[in-house]
Protein backbone atom coordinates (compact mmCIF):
# COMPACT_ATOMS: atom_id res chain seq x y z
CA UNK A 1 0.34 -24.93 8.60
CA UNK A 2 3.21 -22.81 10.02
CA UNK A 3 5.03 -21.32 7.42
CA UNK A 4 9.10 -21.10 7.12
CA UNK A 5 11.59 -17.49 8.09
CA UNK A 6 11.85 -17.75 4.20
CA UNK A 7 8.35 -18.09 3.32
CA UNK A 8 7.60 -15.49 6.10
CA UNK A 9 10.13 -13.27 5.01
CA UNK A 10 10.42 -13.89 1.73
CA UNK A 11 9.09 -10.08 0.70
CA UNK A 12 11.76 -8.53 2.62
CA UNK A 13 14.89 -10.83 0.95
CA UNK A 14 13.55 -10.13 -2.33
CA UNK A 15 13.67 -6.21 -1.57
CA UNK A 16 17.09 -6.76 -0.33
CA UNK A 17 18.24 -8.75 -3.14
CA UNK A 18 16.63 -5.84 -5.53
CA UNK A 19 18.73 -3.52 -3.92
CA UNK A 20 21.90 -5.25 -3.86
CA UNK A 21 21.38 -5.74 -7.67
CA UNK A 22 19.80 -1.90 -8.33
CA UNK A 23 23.55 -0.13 -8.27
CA UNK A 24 24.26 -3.20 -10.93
CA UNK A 25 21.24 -2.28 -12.98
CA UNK A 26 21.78 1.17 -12.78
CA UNK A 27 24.94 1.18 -14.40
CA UNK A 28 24.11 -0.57 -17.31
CA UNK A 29 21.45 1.73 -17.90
CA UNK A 30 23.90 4.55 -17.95
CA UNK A 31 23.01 5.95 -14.90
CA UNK A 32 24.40 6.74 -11.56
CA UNK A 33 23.00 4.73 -8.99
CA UNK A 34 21.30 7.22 -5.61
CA UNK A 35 19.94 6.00 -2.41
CA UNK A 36 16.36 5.35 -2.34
CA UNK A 37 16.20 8.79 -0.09
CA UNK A 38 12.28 8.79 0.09
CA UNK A 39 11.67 5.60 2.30
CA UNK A 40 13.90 6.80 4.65
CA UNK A 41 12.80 10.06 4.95
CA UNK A 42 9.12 8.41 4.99
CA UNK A 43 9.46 4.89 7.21
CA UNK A 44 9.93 6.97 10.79
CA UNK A 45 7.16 9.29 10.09
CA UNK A 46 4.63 6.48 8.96
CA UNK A 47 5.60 4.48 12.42
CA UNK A 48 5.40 7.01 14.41
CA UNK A 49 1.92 8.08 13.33
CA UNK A 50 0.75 4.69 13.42
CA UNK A 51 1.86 4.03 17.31
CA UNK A 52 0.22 7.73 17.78
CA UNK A 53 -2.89 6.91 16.22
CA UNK A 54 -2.75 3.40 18.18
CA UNK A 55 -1.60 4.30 21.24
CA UNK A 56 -4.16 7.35 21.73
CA UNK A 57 -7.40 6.70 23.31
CA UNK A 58 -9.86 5.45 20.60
CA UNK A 59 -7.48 5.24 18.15
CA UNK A 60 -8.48 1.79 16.62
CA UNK A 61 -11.81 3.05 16.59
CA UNK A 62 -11.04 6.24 14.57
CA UNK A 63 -8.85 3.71 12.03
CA UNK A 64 -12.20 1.54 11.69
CA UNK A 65 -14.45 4.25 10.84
CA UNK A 66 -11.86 6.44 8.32
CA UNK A 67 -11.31 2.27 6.76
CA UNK A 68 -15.19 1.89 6.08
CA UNK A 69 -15.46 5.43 4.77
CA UNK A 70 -12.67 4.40 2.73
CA UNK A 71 -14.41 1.45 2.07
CA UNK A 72 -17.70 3.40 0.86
CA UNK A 73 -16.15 5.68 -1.10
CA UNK A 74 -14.56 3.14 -2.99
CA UNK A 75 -17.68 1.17 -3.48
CA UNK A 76 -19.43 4.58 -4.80
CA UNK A 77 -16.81 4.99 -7.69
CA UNK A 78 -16.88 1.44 -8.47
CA UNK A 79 -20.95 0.75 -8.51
CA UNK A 80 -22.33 4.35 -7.98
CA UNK A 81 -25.21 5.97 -5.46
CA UNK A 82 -28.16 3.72 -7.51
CA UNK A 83 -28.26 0.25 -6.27
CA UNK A 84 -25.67 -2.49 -7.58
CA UNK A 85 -26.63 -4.62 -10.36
CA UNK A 86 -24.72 -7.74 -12.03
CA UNK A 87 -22.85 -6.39 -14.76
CA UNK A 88 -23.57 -2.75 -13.98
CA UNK A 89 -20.13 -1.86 -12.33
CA UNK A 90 -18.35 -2.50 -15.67
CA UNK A 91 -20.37 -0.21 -17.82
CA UNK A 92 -19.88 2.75 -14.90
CA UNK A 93 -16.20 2.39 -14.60
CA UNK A 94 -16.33 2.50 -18.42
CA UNK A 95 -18.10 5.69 -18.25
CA UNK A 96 -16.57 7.02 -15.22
CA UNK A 97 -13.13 6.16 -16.67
């Protein structure tokens, strides 16, 4: 089923429409309203380490590997190094935690 530009983009308006109504907000918190400085600063970096990492020979490969390391580390906080049992993963993250 192909989905609608609103359905598609529907994130996006909603972060728009949050910052149309932020300076709004703002105000009747007392505050002064300030551009959200830190995406900016952050959105050109972030791109253009993604096309480098892309664009660079092996690049999707290195992104596959650091994602399953990722992956595994995750898996190790969640379950531990013993082997995963049902029920198990609750009573380390309860200990862990």
């Amino acid at each position: 089923m192909k989905r609608s530009a609103v359905q598609k983009y529907r994130p996006l308006l909603l972060a728009g429409l949050a910052l149309l109504a932020l300076p709004f907000a703002m105000r009747t918190l007392g505050l002064s309203y300030v551009l959200p400085w830190y995406p900016l600063l952050r959105i050109p970096v972030n791109v253009g380490r993604s096309v480098a990492a892309i664009a660079l020979p092996g690049g999707r490969d290195r992104a596959a590997t650091r994602g399953q390391r990722e992956q595994k580390a995750l898996l190790r906080t969640i379950i531990g190094d013993g082997e995963a049992k049902i029920g198990d993963s609750a009573s380390h993250m309860s200990s862990v935690a």
